[in-house]
N, C-alpha and C. Protein backbone atom coordinates (compact mmCIF):
# COMPACT_ATOMS: atom_id res chain seq x y z
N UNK A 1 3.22 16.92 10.07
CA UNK A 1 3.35 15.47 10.12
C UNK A 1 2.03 14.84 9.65
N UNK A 2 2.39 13.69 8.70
CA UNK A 2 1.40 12.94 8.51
C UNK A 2 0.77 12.18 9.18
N UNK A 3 -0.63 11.66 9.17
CA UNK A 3 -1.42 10.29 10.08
C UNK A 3 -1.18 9.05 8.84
N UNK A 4 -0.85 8.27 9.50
CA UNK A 4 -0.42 6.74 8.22
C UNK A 4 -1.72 6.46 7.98
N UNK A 5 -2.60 6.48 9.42
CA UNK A 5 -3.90 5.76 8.85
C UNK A 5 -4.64 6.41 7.82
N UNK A 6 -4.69 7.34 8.06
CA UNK A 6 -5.62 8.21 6.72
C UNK A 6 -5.02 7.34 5.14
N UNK A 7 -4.03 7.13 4.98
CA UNK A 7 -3.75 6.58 3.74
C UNK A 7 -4.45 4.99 3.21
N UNK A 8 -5.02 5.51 2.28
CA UNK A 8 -5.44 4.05 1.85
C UNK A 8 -4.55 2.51 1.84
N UNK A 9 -3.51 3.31 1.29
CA UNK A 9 -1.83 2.21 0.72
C UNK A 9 -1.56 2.02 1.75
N UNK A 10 -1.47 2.49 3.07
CA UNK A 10 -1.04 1.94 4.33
C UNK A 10 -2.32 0.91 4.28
N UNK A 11 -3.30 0.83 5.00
CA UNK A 11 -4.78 0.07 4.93
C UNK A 11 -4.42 -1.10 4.06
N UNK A 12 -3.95 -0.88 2.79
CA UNK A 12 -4.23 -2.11 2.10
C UNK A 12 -2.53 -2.87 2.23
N UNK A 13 -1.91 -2.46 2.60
CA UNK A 13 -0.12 -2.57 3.12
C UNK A 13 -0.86 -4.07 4.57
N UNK A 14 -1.16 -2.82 5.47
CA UNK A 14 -1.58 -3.77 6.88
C UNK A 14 -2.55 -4.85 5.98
N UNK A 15 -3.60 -5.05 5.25
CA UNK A 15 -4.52 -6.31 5.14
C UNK A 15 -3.58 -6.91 4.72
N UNK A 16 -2.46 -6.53 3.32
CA UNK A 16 -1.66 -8.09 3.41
C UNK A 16 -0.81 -8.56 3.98
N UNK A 17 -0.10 -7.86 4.78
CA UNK A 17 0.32 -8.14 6.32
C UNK A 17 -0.34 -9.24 6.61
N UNK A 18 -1.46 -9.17 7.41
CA UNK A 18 -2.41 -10.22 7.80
C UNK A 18 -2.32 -11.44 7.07
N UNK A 19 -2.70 -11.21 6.04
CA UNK A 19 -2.85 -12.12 5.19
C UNK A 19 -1.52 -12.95 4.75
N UNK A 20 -0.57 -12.29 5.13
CA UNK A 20 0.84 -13.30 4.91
C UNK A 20 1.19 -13.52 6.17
N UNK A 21 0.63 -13.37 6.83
CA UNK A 21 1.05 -14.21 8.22
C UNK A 21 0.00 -15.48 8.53
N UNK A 22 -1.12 -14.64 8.24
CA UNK A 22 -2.18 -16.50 8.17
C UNK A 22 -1.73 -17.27 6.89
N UNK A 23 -1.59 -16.96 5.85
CA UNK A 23 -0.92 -18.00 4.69
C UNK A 23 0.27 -18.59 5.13
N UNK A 24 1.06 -18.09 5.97
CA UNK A 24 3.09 -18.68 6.49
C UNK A 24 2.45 -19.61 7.39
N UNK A 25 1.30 -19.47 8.06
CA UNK A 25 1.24 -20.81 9.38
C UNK A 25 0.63 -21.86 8.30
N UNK A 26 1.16 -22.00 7.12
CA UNK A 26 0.65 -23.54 6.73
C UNK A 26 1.75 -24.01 5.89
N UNK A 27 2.63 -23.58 6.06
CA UNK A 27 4.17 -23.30 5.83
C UNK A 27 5.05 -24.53 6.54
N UNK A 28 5.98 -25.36 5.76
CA UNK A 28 6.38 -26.49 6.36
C UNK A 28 7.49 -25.85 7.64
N UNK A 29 7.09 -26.63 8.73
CA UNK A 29 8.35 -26.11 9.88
C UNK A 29 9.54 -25.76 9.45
N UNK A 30 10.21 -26.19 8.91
CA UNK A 30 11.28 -25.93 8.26
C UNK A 30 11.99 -24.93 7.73
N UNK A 31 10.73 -23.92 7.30
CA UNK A 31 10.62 -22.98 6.49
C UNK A 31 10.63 -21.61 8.01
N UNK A 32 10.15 -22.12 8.90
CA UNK A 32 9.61 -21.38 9.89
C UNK A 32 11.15 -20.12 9.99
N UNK A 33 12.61 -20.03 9.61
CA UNK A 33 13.22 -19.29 9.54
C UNK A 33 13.77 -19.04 7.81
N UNK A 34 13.14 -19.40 7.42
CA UNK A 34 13.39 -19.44 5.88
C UNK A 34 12.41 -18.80 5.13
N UNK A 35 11.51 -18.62 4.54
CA UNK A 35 10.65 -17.80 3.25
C UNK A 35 9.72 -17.73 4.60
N UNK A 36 9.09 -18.18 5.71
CA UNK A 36 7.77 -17.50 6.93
C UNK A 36 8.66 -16.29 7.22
N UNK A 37 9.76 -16.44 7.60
CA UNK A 37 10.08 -15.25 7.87
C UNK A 37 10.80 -14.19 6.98
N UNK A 38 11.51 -14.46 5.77
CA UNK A 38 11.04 -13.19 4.83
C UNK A 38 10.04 -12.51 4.21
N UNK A 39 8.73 -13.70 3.93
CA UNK A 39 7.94 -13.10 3.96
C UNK A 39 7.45 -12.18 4.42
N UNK A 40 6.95 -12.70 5.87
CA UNK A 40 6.45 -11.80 6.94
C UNK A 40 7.09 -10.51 6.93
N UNK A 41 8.75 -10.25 7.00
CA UNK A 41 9.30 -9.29 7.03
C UNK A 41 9.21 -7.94 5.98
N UNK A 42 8.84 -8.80 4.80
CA UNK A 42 8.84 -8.34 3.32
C UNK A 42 7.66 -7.30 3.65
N UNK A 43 6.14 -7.85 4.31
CA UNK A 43 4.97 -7.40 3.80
C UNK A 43 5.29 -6.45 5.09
N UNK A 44 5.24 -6.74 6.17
CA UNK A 44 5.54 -6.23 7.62
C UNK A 44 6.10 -4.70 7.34
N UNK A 45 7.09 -4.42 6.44
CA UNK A 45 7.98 -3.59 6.09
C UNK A 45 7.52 -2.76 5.04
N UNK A 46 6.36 -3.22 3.91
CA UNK A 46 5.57 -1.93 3.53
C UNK A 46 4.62 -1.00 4.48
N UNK A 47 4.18 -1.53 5.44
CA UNK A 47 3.08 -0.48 5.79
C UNK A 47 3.67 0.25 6.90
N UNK A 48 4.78 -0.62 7.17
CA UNK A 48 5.93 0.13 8.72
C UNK A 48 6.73 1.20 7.56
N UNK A 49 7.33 1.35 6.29
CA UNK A 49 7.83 2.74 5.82
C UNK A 49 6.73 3.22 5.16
N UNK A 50 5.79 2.99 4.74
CA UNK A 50 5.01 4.05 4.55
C UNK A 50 4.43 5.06 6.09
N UNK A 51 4.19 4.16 7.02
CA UNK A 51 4.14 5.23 8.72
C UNK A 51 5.05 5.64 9.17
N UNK A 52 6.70 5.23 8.85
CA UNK A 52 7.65 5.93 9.07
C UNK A 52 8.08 6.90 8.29
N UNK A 53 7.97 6.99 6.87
CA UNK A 53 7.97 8.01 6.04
C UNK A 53 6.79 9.30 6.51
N UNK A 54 5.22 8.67 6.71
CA UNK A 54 4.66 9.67 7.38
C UNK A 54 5.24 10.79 8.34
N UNK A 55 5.98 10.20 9.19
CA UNK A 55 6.15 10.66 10.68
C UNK A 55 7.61 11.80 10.18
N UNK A 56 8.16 12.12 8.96
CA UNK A 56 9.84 12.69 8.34
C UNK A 56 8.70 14.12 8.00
N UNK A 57 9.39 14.69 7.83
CA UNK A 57 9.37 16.26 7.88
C UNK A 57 9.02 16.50 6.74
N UNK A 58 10.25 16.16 5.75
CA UNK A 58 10.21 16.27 4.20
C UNK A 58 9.11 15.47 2.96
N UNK A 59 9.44 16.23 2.20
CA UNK A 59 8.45 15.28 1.17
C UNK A 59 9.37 14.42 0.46
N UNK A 60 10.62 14.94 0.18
CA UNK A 60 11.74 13.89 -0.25
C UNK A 60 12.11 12.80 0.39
N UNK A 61 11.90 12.97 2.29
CA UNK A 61 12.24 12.29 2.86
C UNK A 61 10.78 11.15 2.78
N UNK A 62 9.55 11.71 2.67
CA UNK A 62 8.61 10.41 2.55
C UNK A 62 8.62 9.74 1.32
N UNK A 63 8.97 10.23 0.35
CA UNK A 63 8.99 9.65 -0.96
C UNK A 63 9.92 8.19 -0.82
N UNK A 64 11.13 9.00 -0.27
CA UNK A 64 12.00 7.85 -0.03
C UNK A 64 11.62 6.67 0.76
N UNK A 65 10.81 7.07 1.76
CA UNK A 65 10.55 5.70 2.31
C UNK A 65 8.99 5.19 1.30
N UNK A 66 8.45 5.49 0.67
CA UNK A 66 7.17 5.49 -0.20
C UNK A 66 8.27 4.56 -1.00
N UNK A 67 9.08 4.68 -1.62
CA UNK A 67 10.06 4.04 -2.54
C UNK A 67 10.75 2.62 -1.95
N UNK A 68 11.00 2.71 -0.87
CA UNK A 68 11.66 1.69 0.03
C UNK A 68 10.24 0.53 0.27
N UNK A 69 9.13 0.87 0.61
CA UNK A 69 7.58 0.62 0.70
C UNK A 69 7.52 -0.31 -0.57
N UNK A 70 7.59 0.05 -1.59
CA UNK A 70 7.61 -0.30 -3.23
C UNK A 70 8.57 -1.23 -3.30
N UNK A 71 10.14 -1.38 -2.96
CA UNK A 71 10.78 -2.33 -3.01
C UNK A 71 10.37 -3.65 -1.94
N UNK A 72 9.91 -3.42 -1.24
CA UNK A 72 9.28 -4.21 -0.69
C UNK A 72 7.78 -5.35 -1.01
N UNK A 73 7.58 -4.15 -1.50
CA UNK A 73 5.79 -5.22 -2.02
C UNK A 73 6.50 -6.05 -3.24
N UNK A 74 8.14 -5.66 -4.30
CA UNK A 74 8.29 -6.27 -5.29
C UNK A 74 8.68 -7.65 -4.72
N UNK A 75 9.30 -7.42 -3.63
CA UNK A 75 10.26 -8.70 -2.97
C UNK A 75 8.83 -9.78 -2.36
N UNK A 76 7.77 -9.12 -1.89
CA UNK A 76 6.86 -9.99 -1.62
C UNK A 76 6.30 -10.54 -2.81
N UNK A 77 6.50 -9.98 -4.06
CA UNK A 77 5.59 -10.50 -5.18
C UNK A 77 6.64 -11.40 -5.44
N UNK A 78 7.75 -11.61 -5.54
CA UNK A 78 8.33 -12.61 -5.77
C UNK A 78 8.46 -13.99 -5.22
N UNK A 79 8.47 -13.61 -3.27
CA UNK A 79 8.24 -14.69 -2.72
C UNK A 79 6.87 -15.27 -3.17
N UNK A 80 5.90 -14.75 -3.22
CA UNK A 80 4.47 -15.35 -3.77
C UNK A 80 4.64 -16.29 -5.02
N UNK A 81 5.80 -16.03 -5.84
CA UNK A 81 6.10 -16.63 -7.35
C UNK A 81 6.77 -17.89 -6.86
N UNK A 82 7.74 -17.73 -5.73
CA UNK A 82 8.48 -18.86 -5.01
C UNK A 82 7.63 -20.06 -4.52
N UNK A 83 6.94 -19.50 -3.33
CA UNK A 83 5.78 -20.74 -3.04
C UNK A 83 5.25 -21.15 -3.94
N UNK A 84 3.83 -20.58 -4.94
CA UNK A 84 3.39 -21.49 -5.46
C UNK A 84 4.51 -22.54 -5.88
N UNK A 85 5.77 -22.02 -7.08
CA UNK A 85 6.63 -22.96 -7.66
C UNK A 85 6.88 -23.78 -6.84
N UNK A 86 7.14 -23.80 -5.68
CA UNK A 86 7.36 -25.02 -4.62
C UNK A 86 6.56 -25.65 -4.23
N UNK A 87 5.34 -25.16 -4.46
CA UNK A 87 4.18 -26.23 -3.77
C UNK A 87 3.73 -25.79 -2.71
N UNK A 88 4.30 -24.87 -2.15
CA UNK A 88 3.79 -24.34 -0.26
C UNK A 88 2.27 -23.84 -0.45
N UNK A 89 1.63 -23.70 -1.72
CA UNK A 89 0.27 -22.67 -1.69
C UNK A 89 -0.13 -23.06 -3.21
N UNK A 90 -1.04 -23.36 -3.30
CA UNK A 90 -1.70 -23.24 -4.96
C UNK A 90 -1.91 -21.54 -5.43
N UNK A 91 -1.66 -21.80 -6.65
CA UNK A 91 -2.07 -20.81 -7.56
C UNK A 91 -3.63 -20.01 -6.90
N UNK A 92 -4.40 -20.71 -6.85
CA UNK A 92 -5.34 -20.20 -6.40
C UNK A 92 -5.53 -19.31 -4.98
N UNK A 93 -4.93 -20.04 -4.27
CA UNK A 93 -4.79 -19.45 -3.05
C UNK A 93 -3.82 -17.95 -2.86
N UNK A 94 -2.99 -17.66 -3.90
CA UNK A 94 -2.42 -16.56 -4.09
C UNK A 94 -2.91 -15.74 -4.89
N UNK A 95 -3.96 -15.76 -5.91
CA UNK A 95 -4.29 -14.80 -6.68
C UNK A 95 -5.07 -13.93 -6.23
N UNK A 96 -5.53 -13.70 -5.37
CA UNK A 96 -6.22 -12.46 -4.81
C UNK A 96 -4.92 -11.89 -4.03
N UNK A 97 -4.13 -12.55 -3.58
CA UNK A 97 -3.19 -11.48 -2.77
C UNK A 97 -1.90 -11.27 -3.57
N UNK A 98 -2.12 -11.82 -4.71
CA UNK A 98 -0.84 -11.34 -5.71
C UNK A 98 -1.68 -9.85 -6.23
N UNK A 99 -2.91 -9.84 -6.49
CA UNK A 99 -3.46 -9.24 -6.91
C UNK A 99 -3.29 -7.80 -6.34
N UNK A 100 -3.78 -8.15 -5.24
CA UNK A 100 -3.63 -6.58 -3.66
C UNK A 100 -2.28 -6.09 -3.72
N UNK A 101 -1.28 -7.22 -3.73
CA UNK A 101 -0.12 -6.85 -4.20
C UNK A 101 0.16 -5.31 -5.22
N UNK A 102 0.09 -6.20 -5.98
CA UNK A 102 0.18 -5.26 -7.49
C UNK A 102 -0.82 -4.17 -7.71
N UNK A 103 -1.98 -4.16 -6.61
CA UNK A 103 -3.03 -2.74 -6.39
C UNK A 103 -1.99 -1.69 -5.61
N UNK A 104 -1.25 -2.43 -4.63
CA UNK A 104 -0.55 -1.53 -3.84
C UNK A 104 0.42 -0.85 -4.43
N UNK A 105 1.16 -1.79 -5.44
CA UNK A 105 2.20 -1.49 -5.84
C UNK A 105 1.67 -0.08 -6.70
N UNK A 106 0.90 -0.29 -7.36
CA UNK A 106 0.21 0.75 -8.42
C UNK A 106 -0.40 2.22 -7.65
N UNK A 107 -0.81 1.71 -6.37
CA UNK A 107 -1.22 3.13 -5.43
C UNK A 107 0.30 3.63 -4.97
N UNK A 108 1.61 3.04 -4.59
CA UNK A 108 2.41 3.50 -3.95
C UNK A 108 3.14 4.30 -5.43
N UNK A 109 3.27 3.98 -6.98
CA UNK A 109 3.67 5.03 -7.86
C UNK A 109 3.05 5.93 -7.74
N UNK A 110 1.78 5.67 -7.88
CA UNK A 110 0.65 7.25 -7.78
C UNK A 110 1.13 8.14 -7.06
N UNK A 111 1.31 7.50 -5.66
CA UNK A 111 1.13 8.56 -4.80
C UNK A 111 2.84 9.31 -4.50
N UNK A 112 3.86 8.61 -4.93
CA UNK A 112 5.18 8.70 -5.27
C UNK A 112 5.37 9.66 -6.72
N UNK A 113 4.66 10.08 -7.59
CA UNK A 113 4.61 11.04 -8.82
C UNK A 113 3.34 11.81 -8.31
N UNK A 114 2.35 11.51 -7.60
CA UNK A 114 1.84 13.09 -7.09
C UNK A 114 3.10 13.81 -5.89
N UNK A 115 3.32 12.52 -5.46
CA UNK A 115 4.79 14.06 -4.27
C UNK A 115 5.26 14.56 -5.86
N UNK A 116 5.84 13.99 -6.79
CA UNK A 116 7.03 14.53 -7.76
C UNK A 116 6.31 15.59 -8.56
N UNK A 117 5.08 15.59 -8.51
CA UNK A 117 4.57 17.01 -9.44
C UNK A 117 3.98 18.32 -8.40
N UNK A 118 3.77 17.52 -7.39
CA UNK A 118 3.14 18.85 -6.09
C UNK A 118 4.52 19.27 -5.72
N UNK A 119 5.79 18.68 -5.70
CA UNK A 119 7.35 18.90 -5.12
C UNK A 119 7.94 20.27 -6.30
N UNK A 120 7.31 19.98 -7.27
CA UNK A 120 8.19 21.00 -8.29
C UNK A 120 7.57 22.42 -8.38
């Protein structure tokens, strides 16, 4: 069994966690069951299957959640495309965490084609 923390992509999974939960509290009430909470759920849900994939036996079986991890950071990069267009956040205020985004996204292939070449 794996430790989640040892992984970097978990580490940088949990900071934008954080970071999309302090960005949603400036979020119109309204929203408070609407994009605060997909968000939250979106980012919440990469670094929870990458530690639940840890904790599976298999390497197929972590990949899969490593993959599920990945559909997730895409759905957060989109909500990020949503707010600004709406106005909830300037451009500015998202480009460092669109950024972390798309670092993660790029560590979770890596490490999803090293299982696929150590697997064969």
């Amino acid at each position: 069994m794996r430790d989640f923390r040892k992984y970097q992509v978990w580490e940088l999974g949990h900071e934008i966690t954080l970071e999309v939960y302090t960005l949603t509290n400036s979020f119109p009430n309204d929203e408070k069951y609407g994009l605060t909470s997909q968000m939250r759920r979106a980012s919440s849900s990469i670094p929870a299957n990458i530690a639940e994939g840890c904790g599976r036996e298999s390497e197929v079986e972590f990949k899969r959640f490593l993959s599920i991890a990945n559909g997730s950071a895409t759905e957060l990069e989109y909500f990020l495309i949503l707010v600004k267009d709406l106005n909830f956040i300037s451009e500015e205020n998202i480009k460092d965490l669109a950024g972390k985004v798309n670092q993660l996204k790029r560590s979770l292939n890596k490490l999803i084609n090293k299982i696929n070449t150590t697997s064969k």
